[in-house]
N, C-alpha and C. Protein backbone atom coordinates (compact mmCIF):
# COMPACT_ATOMS: atom_id res chain seq x y z
N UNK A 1 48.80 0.88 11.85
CA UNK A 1 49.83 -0.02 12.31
C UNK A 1 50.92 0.78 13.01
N UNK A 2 51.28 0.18 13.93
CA UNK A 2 52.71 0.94 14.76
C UNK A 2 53.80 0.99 13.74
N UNK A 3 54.43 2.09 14.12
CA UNK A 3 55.48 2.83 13.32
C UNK A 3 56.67 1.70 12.87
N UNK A 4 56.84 0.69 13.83
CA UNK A 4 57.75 -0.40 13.91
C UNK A 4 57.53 -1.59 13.39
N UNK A 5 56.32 -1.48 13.04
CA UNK A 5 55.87 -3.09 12.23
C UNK A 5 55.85 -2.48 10.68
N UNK A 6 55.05 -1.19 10.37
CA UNK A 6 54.78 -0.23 8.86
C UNK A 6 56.53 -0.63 8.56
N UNK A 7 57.58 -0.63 9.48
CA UNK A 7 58.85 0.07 8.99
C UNK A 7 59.47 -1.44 8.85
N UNK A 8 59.50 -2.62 9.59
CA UNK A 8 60.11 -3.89 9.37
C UNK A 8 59.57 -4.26 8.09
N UNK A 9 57.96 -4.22 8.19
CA UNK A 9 57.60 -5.11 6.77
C UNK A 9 57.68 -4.03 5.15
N UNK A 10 58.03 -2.96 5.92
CA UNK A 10 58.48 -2.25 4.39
C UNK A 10 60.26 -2.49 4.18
N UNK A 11 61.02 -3.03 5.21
CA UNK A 11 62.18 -3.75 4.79
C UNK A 11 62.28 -4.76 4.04
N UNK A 12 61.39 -5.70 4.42
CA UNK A 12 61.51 -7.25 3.66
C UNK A 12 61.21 -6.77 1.86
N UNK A 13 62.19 -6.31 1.53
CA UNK A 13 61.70 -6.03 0.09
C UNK A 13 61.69 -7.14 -0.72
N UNK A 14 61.78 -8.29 -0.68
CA UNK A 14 61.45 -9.60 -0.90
C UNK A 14 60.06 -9.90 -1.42
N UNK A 15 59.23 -9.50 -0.67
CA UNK A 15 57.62 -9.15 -0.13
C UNK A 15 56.92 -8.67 -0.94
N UNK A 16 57.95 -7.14 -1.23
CA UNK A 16 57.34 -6.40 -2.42
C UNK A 16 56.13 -6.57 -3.54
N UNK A 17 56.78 -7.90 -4.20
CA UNK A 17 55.53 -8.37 -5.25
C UNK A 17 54.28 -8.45 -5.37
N UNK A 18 53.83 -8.61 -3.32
CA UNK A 18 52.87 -9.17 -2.49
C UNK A 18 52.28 -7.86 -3.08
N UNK A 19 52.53 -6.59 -2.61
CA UNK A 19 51.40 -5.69 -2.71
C UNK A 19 51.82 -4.33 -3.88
N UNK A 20 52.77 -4.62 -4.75
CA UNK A 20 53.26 -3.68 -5.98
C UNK A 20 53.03 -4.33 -7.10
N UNK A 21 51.73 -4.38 -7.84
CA UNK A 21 51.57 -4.92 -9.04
C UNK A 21 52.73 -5.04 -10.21
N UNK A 22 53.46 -4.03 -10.32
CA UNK A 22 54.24 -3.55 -10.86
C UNK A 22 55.89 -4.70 -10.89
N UNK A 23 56.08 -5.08 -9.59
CA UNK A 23 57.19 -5.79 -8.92
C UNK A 23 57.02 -6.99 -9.10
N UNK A 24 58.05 -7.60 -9.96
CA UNK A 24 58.12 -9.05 -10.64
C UNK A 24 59.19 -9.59 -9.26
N UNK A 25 60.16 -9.06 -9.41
CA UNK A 25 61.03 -9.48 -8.03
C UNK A 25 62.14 -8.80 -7.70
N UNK A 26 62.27 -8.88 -6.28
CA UNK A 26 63.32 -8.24 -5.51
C UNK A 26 64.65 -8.88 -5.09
N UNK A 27 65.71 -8.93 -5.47
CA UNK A 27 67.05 -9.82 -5.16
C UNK A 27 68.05 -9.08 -4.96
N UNK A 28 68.34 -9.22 -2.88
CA UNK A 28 69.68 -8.83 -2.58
C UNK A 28 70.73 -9.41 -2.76
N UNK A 29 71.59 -7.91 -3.27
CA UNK A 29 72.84 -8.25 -3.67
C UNK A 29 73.56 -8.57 -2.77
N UNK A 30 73.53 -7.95 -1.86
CA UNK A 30 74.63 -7.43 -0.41
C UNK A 30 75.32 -6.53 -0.31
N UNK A 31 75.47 -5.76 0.69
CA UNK A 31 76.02 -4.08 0.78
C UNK A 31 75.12 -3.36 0.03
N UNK A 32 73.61 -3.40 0.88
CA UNK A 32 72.66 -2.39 0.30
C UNK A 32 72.55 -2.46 -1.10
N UNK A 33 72.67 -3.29 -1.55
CA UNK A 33 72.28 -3.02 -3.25
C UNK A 33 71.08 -4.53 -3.14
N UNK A 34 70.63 -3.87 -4.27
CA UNK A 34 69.17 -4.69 -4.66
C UNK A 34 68.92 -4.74 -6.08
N UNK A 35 68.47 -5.88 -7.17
CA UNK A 35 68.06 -5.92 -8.12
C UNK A 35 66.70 -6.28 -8.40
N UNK A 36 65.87 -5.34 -9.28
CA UNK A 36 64.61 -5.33 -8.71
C UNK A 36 64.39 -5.65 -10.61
N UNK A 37 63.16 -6.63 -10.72
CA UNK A 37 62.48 -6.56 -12.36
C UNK A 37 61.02 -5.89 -12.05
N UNK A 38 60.57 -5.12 -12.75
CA UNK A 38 59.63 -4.65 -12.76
C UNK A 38 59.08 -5.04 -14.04
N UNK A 39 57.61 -4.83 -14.47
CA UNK A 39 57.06 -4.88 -15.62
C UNK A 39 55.73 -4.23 -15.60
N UNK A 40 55.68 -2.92 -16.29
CA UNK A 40 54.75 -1.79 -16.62
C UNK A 40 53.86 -2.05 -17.86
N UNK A 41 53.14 -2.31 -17.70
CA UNK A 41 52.44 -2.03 -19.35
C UNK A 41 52.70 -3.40 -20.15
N UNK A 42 53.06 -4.21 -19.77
CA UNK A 42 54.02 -5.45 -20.51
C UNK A 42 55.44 -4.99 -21.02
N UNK A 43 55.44 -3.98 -20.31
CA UNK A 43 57.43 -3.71 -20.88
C UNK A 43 58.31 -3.38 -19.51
N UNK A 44 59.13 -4.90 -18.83
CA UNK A 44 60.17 -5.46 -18.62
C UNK A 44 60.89 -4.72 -18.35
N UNK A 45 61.37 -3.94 -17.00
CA UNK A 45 62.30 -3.54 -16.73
C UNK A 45 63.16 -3.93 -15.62
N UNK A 46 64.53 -3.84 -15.42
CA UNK A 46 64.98 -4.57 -15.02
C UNK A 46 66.63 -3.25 -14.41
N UNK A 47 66.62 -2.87 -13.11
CA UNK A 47 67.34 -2.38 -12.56
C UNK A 47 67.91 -2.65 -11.23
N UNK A 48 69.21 -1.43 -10.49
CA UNK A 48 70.01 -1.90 -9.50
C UNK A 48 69.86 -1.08 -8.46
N UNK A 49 69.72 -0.76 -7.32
CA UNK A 49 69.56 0.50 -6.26
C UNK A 49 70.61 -0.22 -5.58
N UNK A 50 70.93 0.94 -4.42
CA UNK A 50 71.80 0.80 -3.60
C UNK A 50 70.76 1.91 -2.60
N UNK A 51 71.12 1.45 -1.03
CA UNK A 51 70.32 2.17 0.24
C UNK A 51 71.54 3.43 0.27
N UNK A 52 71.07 4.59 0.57
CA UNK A 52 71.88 5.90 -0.06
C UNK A 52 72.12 6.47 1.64
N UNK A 53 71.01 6.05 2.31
CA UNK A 53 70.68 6.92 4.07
C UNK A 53 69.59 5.78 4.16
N UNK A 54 69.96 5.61 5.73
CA UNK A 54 69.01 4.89 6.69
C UNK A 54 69.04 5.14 8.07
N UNK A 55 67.85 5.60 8.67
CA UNK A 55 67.42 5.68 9.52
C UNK A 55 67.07 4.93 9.93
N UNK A 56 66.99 3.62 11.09
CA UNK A 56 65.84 2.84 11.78
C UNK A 56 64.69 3.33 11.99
N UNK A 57 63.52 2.64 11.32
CA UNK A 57 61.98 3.09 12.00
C UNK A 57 62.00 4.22 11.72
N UNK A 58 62.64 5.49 10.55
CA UNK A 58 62.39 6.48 10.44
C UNK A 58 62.46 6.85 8.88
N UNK A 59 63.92 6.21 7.99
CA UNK A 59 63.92 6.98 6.57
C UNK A 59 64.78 5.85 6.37
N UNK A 60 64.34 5.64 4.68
CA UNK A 60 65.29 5.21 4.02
C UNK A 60 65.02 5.36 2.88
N UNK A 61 66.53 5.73 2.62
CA UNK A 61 66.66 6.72 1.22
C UNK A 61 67.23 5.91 -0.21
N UNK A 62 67.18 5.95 -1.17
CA UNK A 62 67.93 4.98 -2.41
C UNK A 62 68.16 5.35 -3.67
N UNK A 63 68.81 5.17 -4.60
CA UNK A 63 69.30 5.48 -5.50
C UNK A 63 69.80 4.07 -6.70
N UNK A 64 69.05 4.59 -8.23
CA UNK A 64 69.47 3.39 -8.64
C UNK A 64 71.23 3.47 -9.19
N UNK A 65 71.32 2.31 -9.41
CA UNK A 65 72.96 2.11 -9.79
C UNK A 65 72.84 1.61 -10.98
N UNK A 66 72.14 1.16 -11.63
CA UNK A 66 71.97 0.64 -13.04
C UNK A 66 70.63 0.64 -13.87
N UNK A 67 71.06 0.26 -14.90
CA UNK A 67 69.09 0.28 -15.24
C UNK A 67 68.28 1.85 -15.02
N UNK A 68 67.05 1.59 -15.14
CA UNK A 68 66.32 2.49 -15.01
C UNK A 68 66.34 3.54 -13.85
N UNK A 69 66.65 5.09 -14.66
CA UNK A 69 67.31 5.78 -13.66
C UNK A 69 66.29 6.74 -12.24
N UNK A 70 66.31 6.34 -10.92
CA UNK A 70 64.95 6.59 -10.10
C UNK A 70 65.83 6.74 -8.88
N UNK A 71 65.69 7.49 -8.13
CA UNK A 71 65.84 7.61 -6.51
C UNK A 71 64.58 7.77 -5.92
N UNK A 72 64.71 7.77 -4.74
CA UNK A 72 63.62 8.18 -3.68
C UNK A 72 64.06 8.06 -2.30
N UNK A 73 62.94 7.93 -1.59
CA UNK A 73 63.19 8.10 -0.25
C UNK A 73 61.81 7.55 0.38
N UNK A 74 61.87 6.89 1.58
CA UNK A 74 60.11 5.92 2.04
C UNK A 74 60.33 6.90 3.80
N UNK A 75 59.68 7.42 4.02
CA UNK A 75 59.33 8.09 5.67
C UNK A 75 58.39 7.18 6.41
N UNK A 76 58.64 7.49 7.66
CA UNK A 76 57.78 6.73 8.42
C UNK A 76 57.94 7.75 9.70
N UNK A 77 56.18 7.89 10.26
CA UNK A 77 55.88 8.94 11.03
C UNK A 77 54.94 8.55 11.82
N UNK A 78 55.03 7.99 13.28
CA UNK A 78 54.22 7.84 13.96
C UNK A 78 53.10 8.59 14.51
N UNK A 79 52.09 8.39 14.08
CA UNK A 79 50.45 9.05 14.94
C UNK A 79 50.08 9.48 15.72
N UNK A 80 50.22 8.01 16.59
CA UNK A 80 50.11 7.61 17.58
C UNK A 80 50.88 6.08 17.84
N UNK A 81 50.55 5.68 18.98
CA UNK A 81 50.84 4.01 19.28
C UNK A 81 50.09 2.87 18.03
N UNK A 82 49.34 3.04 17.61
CA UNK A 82 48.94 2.48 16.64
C UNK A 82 48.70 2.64 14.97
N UNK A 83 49.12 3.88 14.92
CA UNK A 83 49.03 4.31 13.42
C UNK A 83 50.27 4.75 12.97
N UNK A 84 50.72 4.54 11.77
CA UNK A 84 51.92 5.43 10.66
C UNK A 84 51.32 6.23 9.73
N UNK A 85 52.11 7.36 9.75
CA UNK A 85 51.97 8.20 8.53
C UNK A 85 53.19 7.40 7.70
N UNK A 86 53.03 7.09 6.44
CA UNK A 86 53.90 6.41 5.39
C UNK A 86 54.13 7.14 4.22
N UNK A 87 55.35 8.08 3.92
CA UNK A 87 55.37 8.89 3.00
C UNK A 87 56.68 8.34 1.50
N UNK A 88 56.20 8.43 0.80
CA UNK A 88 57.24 8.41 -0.32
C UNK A 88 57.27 8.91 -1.11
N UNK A 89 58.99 9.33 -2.11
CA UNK A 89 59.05 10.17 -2.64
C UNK A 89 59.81 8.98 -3.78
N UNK A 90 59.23 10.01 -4.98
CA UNK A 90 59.83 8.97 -5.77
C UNK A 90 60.22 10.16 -7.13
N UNK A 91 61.62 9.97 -7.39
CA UNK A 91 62.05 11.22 -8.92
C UNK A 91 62.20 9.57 -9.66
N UNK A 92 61.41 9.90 -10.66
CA UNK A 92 61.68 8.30 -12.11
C UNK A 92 62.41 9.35 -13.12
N UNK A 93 63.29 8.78 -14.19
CA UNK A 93 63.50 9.68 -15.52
C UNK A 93 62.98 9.28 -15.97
N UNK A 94 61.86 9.50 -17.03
CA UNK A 94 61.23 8.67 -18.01
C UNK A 94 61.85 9.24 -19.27
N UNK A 95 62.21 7.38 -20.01
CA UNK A 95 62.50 7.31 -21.32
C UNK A 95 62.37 7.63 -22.52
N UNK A 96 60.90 6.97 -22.58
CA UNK A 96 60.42 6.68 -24.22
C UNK A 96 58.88 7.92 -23.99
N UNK A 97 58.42 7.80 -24.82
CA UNK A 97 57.31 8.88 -24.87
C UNK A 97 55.97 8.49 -24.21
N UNK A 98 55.94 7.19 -24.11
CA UNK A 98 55.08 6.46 -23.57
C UNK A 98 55.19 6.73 -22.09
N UNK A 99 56.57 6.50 -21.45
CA UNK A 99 56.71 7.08 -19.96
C UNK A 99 56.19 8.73 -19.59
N UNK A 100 56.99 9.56 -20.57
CA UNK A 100 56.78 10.46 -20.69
C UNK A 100 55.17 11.11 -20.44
N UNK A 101 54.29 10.13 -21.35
CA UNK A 101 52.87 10.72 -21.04
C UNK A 101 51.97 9.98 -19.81
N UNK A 102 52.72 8.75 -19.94
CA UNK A 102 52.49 7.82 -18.39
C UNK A 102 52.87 9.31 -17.01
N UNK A 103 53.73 10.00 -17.09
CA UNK A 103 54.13 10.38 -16.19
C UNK A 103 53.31 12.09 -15.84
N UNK A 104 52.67 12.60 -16.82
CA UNK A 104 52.20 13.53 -17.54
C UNK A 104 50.99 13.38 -16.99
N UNK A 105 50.16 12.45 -17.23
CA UNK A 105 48.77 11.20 -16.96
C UNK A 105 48.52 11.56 -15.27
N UNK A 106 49.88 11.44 -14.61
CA UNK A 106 49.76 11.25 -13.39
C UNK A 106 49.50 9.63 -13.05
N UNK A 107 49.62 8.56 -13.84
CA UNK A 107 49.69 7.14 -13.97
C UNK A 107 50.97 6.74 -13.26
N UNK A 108 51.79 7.43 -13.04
CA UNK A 108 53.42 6.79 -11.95
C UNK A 108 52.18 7.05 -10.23
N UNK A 109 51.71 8.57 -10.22
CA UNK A 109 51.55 8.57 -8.73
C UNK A 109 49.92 7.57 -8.39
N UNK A 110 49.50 7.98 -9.32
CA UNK A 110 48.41 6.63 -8.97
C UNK A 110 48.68 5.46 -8.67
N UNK A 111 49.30 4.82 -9.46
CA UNK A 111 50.00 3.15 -9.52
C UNK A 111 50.97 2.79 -7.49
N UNK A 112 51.65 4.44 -7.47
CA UNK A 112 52.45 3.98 -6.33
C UNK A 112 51.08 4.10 -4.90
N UNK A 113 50.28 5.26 -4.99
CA UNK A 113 49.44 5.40 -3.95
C UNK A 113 48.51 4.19 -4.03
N UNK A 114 48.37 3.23 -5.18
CA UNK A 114 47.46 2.08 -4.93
C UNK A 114 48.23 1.01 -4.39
N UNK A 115 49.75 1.04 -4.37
CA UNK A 115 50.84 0.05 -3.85
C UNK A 115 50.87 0.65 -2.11
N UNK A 116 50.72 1.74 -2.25
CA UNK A 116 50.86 2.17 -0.05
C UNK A 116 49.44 0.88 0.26
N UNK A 117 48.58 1.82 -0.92
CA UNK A 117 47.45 1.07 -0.23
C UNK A 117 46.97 -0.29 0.16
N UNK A 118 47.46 -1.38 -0.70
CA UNK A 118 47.66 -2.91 -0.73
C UNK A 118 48.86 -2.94 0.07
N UNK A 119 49.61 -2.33 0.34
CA UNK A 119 50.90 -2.67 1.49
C UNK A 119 50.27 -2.41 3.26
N UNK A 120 49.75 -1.40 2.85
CA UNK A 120 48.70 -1.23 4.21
C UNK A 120 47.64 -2.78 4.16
N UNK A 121 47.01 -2.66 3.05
CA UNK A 121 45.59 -3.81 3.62
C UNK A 121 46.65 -5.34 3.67
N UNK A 122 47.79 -5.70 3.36
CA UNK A 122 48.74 -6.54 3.62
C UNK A 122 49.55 -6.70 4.82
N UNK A 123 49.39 -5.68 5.39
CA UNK A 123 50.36 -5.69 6.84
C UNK A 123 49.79 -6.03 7.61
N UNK A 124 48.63 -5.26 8.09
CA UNK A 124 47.26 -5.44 8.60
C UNK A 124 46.86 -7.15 8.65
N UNK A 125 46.89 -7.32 7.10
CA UNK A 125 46.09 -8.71 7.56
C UNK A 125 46.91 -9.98 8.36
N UNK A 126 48.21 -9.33 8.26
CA UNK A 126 48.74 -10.35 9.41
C UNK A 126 48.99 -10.46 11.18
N UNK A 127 49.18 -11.53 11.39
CA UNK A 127 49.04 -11.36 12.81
C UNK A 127 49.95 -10.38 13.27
N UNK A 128 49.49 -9.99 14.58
CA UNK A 128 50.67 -8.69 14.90
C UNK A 128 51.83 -9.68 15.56
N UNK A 129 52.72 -8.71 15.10
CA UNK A 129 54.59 -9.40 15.39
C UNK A 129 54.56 -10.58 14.34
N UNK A 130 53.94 -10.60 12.96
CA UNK A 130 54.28 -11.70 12.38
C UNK A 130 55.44 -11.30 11.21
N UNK A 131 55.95 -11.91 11.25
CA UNK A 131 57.02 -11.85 10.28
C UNK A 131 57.79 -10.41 10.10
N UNK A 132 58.00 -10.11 11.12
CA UNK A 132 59.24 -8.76 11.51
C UNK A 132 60.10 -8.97 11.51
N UNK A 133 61.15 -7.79 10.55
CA UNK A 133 62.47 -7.76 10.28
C UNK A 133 63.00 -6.79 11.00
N UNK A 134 62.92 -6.48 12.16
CA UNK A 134 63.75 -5.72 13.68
C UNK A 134 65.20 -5.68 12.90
N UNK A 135 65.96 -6.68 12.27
CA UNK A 135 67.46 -6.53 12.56
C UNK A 135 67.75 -6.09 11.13
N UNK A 136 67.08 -5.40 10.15
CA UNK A 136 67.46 -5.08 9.10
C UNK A 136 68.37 -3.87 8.95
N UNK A 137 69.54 -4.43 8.30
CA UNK A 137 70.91 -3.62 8.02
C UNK A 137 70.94 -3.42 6.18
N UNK A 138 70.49 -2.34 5.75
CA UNK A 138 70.81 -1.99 4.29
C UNK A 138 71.93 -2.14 3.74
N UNK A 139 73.51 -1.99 4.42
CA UNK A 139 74.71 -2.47 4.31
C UNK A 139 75.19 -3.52 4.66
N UNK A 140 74.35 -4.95 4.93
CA UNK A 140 74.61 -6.32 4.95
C UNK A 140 75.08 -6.98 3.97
C-alpha cells in the first residue's frame, strides 16, 4: 500500500479494534490524548496516551498518561509507489508476573506483529482512497 493510505488508516485509531485483537476501544479525548481499553488474557485494561511527535506520512510517536505504563513510536517508509515499510516500537512495563513471563515468552511481540499483519490484510481489502484521514491533527 502507498505510504499515504498505510499512514491515514493507521490514524483513524477508532478502527483499531478492526485489526488488534487485543483493542476493545479507542476514544478521543482532544489535544492528542486518547483512551484506549484493552483486554489481554481476559484481564481489562484500561489507559491514557497523549501523541508525544508527529510527523505527517512519516512518525508518530506516544506516550501513556495514565493507566498502563507504554510508549512507542509507529514509522512509515516508503518502497516504492506502492508499498510501506511499517515499523513499530513499542517499551510496555509489565506488572504482575504473568506480564512479566508474557513478555519473557516473546507473547507482547507476536500478538503486535499479528496486529501489522491484519492491519495490512484490512487496508488492502478496501477500495483505494476509501476512507482516508489526509487531515489528521494529533493536537485537535
Amino acid at each position: 500500500m502507498p505510504v499515504e493510505v498505510a499512514y491515514d488508516q493507521w490514524t483513524m485509531l477508532q478502527l483499531f479494534p478492526a485489526f488488534m485483537d487485543d483493542v476493545d476501544t479507542v476514544t478521543k479525548l482532544g489535544a492528542g490524548h486518547h483512551r484506549w481499553v484493552t483486554k489481554i488474557a481476559g484481564v481489562e485494561r484500561k489507559f491514557e496516551s497523549k501523541v508525544v511527535d508527529h510527523i505527517p506520512a512519516e512518525r508518530i510517536a506516544w506516550s501513556s498518561t495514565e493507566g498502563l505504563q507504554h510508549e512507542g513510536e509507529v514509522t512509515f517508509e516508503p518502497v516504492d509507489d506502492e508499498r510501506t515499510t511499517i515499523t513499530v516500537c513499542l517499551d510496555l512495563e509489565p506488572n504482575t508476573v504473568v506480564e512479566h513471563l508474557a513478555d519473557q515468552l516473546g507473547v507482547v511481540r507476536r500478538r503486535l506483529q499479528t496486529s501489522l499483519e491484519e492491519f495490512k490484510q484490512n487496508v488492502e481489502a478496501r477500495p483505494t482512497g476509501a476512507h482516508l484521514n489526509a487531515n489528521f491533527d494529533p493536537h485537535a
